[in-house]
N, C-alpha and C. Protein backbone atom coordinates (compact mmCIF):
# COMPACT_ATOMS: atom_id res chain seq x y z
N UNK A 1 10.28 -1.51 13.25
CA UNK A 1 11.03 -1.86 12.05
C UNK A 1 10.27 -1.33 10.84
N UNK A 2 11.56 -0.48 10.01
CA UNK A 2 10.26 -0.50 8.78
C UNK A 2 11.07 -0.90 7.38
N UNK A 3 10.50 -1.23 6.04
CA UNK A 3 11.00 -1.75 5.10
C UNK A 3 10.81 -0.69 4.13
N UNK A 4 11.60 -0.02 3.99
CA UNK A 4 11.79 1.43 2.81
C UNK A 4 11.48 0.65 1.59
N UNK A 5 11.62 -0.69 1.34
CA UNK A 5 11.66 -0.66 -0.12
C UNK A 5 9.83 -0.72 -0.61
N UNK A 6 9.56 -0.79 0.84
CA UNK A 6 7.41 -1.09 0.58
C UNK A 6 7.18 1.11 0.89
N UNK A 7 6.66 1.24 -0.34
CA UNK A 7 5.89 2.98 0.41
C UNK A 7 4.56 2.44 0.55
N UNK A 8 4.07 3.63 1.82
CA UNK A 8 2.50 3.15 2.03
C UNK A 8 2.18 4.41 2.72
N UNK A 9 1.11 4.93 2.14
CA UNK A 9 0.32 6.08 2.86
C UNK A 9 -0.60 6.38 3.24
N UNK A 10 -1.23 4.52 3.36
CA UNK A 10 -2.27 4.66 4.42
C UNK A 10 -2.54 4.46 5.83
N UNK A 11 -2.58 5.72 6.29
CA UNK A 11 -2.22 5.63 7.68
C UNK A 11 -3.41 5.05 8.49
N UNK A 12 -4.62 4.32 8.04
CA UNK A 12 -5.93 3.39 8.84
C UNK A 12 -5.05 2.33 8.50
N UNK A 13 -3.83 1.71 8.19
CA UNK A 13 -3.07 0.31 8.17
C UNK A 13 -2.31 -0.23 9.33
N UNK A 14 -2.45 -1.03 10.04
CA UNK A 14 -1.66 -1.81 10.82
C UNK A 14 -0.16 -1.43 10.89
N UNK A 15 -0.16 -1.54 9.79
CA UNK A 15 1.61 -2.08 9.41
C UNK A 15 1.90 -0.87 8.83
N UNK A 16 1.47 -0.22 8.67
CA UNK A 16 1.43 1.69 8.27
C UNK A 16 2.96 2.15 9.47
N UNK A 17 3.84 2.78 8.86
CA UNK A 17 4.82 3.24 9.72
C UNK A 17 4.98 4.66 9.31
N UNK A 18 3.77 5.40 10.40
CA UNK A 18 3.24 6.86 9.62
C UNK A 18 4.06 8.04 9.72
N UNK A 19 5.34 7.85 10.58
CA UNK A 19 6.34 9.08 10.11
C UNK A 19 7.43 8.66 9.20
N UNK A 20 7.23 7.58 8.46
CA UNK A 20 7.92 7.73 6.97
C UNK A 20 7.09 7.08 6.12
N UNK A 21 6.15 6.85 5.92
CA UNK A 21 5.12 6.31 5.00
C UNK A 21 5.85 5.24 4.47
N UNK A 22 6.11 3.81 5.44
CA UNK A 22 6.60 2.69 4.93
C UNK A 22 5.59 1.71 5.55
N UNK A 23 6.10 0.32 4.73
CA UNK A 23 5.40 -0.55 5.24
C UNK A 23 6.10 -1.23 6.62
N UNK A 24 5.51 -1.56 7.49
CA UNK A 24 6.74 -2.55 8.64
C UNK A 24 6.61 -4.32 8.03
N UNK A 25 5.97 -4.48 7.25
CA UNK A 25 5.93 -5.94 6.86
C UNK A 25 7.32 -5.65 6.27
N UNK A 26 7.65 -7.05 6.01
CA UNK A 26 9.00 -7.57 5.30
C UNK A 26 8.45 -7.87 3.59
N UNK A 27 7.19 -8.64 3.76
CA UNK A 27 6.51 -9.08 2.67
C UNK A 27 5.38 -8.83 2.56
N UNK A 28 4.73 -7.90 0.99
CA UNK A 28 3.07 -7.94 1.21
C UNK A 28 2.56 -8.74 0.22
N UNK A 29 1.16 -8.81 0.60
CA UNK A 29 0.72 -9.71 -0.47
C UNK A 29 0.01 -9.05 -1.69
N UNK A 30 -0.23 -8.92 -2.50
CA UNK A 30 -1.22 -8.01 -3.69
C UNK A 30 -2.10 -8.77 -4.39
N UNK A 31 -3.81 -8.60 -4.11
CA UNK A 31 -4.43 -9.31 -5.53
C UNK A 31 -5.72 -8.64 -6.10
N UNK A 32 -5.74 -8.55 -6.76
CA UNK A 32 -6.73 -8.88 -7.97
C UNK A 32 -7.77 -8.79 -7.56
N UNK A 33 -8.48 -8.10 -7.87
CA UNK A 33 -10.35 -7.89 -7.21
C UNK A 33 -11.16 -7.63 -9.10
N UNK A 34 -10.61 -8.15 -10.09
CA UNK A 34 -11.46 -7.85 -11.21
C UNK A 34 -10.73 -8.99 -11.69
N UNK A 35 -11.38 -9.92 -12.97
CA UNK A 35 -10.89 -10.91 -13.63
C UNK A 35 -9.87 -11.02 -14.29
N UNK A 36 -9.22 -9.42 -14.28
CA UNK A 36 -7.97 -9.59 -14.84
C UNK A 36 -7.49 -7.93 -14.81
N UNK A 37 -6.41 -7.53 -14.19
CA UNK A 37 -5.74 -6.17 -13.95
C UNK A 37 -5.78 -5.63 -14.86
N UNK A 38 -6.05 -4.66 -14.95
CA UNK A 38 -5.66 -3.75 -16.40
C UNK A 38 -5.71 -1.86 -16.00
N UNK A 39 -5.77 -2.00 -14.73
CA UNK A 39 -5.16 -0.60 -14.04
C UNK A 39 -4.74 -0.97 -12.57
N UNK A 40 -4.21 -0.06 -11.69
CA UNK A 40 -3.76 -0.04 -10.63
C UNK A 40 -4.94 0.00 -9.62
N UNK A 41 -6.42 0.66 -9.86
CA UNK A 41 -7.40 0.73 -9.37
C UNK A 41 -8.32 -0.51 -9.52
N UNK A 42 -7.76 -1.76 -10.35
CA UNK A 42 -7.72 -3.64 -10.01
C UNK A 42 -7.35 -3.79 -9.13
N UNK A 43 -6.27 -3.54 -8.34
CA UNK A 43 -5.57 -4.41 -7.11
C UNK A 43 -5.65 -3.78 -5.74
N UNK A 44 -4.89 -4.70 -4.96
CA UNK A 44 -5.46 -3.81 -3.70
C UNK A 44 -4.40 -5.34 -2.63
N UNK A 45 -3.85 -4.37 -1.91
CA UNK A 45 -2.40 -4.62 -1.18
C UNK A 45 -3.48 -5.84 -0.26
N UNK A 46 -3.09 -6.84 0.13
CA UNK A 46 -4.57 -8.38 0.86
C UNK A 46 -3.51 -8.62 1.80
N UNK A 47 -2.36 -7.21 2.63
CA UNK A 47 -2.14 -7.51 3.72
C UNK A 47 -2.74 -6.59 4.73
N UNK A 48 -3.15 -5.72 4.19
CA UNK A 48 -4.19 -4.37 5.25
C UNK A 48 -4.97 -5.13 6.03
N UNK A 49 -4.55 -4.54 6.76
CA UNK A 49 -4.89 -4.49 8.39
C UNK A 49 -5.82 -3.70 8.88
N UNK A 50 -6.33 -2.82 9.52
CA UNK A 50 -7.22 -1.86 10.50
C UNK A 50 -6.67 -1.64 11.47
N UNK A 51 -6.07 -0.57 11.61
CA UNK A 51 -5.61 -0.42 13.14
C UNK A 51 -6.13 -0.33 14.00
């Protein structure tokens, strides 16, 4: 199963669905690794997996 509306192109992910660069989760989670976002290189997808 995969969920087109998640893109993902990391293919070391679990949930990585690597011949269309989607996610197979339904829902991901996203947070915050600095006291407060203020670029995209703050966050970081906290459903990755390791395949």
């Amino acid at each position: 199963m995969e969920n087109r509306n998640i893109g993902c192109t990391v293919n070391e992910c679990k949930h990585n669905n690597n011949g269309v660069h989607c996610c197979t989760l339904e829902r991901i989670q996203i947070k915050c690794h600095t006291p407060r976002a203020e670029s995209p290189e703050c966050t970081d997808c906290a459903s990755f997996t390791r395949r």
